[in-house]
N, C-alpha and C. Protein backbone atom coordinates (compact mmCIF):
# COMPACT_ATOMS: atom_id res chain seq x y z
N UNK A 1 0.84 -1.18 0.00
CA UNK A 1 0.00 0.00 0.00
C UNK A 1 0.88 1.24 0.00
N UNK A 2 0.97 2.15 -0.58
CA UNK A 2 1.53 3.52 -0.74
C UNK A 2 0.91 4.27 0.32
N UNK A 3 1.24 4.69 1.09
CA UNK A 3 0.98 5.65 2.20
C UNK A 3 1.18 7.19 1.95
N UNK A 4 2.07 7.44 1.47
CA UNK A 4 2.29 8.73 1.28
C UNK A 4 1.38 9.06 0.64
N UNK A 5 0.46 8.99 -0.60
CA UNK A 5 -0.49 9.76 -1.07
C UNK A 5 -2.04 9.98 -0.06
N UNK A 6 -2.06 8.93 0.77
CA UNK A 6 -3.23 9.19 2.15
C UNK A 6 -3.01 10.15 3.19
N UNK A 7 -1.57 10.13 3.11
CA UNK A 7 -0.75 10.98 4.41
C UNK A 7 -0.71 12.51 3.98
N UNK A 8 -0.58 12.47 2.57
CA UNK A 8 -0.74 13.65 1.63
C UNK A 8 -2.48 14.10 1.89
N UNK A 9 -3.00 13.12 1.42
CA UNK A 9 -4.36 13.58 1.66
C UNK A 9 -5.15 14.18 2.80
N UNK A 10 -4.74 13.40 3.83
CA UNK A 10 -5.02 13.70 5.06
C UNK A 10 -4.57 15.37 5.65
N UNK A 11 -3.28 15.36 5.47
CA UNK A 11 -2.42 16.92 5.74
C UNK A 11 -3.48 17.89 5.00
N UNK A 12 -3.72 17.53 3.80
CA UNK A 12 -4.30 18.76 2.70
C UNK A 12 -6.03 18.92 3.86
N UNK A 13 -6.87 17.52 4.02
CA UNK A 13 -7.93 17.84 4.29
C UNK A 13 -7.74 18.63 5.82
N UNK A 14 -6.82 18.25 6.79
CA UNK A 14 -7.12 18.90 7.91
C UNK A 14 -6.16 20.37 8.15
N UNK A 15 -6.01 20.58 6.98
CA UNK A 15 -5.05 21.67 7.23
C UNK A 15 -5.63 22.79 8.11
N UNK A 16 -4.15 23.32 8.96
CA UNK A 16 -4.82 23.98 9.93
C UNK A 16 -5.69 23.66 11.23
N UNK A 17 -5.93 22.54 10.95
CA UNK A 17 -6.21 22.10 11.97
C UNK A 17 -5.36 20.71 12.92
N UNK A 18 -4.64 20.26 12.04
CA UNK A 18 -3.25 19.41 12.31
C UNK A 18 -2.29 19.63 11.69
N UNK A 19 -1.06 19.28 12.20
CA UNK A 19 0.70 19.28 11.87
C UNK A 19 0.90 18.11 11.50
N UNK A 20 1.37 17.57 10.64
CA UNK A 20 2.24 16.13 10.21
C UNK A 20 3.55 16.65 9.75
N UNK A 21 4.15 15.57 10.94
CA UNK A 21 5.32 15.26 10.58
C UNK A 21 5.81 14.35 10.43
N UNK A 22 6.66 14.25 9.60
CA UNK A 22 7.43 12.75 8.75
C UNK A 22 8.39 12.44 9.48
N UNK A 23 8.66 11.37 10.18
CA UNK A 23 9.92 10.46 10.49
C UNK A 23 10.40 9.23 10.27
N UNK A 24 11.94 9.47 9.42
CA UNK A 24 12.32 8.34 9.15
C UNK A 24 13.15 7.84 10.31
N UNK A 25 12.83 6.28 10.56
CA UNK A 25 13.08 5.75 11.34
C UNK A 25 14.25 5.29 11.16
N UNK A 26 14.98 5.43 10.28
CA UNK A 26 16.73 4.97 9.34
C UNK A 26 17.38 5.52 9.97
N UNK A 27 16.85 7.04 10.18
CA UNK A 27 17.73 8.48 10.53
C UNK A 27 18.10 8.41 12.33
N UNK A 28 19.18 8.76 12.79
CA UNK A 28 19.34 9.09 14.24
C UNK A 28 18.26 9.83 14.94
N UNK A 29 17.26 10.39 14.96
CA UNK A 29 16.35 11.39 15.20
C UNK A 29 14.91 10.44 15.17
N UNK A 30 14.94 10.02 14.13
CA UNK A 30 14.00 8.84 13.84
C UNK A 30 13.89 7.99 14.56
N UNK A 31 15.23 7.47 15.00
CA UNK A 31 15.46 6.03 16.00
C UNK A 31 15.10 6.76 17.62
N UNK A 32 15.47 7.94 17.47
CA UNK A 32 14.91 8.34 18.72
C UNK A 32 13.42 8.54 19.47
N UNK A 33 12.73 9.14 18.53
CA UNK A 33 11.59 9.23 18.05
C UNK A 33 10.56 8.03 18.47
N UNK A 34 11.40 7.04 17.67
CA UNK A 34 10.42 5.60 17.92
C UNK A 34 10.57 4.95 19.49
N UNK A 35 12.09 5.84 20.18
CA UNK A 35 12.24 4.58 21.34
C UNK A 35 11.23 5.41 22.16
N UNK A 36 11.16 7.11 22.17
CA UNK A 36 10.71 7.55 22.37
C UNK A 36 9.06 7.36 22.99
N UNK A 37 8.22 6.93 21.52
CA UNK A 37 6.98 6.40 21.55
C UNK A 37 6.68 5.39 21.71
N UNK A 38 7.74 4.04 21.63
CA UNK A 38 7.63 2.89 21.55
C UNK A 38 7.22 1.93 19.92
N UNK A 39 7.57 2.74 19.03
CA UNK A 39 7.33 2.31 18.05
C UNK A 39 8.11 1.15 17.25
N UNK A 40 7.20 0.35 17.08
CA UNK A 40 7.72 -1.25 16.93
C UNK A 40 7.38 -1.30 14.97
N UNK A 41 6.63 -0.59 14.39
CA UNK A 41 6.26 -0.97 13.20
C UNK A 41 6.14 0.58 12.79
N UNK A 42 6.50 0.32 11.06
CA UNK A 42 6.04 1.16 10.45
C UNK A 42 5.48 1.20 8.74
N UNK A 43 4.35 2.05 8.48
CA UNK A 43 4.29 3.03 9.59
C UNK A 43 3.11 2.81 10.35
N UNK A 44 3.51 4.04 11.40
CA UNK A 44 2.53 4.20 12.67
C UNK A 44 2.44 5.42 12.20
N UNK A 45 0.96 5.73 13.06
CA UNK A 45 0.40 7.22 13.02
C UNK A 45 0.33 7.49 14.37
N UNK A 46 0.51 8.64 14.86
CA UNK A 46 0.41 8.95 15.94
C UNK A 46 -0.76 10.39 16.34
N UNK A 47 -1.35 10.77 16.86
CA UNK A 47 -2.19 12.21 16.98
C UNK A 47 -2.32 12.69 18.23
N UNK A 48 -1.65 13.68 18.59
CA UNK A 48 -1.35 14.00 19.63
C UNK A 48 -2.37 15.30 20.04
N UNK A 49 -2.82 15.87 21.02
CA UNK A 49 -3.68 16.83 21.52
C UNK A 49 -3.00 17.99 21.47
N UNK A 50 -3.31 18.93 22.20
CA UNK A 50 -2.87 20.27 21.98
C UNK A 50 -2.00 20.29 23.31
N UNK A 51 -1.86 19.60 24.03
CA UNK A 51 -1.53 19.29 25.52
C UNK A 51 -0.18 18.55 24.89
N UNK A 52 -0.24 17.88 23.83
CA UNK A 52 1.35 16.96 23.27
C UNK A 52 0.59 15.82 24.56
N UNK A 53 -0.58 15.46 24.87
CA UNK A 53 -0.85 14.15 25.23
C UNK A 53 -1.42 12.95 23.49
N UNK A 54 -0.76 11.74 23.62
CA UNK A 54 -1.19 10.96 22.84
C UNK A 54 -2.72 11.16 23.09
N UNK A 55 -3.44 11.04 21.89
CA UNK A 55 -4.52 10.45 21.94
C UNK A 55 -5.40 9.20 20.88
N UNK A 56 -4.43 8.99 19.89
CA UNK A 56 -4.89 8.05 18.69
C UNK A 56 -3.26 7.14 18.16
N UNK A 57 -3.55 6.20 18.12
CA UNK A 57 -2.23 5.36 17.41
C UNK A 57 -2.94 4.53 16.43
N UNK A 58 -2.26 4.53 15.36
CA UNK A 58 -2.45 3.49 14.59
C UNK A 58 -1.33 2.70 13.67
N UNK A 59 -1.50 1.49 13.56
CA UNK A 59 -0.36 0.80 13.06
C UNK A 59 -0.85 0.38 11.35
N UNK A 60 -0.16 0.57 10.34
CA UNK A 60 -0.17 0.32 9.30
C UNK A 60 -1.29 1.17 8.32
N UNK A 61 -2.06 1.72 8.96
CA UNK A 61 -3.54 2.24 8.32
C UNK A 61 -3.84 3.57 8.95
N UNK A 62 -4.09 4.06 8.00
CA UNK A 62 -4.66 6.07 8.19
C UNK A 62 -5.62 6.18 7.75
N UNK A 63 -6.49 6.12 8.35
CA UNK A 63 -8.60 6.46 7.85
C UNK A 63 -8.21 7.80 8.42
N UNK A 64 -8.60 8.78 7.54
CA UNK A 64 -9.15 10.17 7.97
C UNK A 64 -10.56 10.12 9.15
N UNK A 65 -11.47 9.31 8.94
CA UNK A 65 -12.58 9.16 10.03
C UNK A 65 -12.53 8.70 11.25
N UNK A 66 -11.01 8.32 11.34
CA UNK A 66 -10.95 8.01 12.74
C UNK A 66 -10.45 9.33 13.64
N UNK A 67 -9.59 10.22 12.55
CA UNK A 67 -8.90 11.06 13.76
C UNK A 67 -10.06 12.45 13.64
N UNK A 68 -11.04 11.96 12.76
CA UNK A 68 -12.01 13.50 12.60
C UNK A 68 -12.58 13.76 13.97
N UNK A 69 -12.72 12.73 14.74
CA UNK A 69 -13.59 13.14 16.04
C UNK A 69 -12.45 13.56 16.95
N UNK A 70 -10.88 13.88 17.05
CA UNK A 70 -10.24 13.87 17.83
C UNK A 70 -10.06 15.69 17.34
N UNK A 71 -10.45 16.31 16.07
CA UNK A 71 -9.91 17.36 15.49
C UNK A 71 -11.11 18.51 15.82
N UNK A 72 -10.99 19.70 16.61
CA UNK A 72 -11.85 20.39 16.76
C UNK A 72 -12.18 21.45 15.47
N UNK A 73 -13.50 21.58 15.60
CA UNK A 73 -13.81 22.14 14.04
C UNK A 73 -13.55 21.56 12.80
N UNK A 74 -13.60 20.29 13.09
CA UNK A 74 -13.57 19.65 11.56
C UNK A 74 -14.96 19.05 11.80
């Protein structure tokens, strides 16, 4: 499955109302990142609150309808 064009999609529909950011997990920053969150697979999605508390993970799959109820004013 190609991810990047959903991940694309997703950024465009909630713009402004969420930040995505890309991490490669190859990279030193990346590896941090994951020990960080605990990230075992990728990719993962992560959606964090305005607080930087987790509130949504997902492993392998990005439905826009799952994180719409987490996004205010969408």
């Amino acid at each position: 499955m190609a991810v990047r064009p959903v991940v694309d999609a997703v950024e465009r529909e909630f713009a402004g109302a969420l930040k995505v950011i890309r991490v490669n997990v190859q990279e030193p920053v990346g590896r941090q990142v994951a020990a960080t969150y605990g990230l075992e697979f990728t990719p993962t999605f992560l959606l964090f609150d305005s607080e930087g508390r987790q509130v949504w993970r997902s492993v392998y799959r990005l439905d826009p309808a799952e994180i719409r109820p987490y996004l205010s004013g969408s």
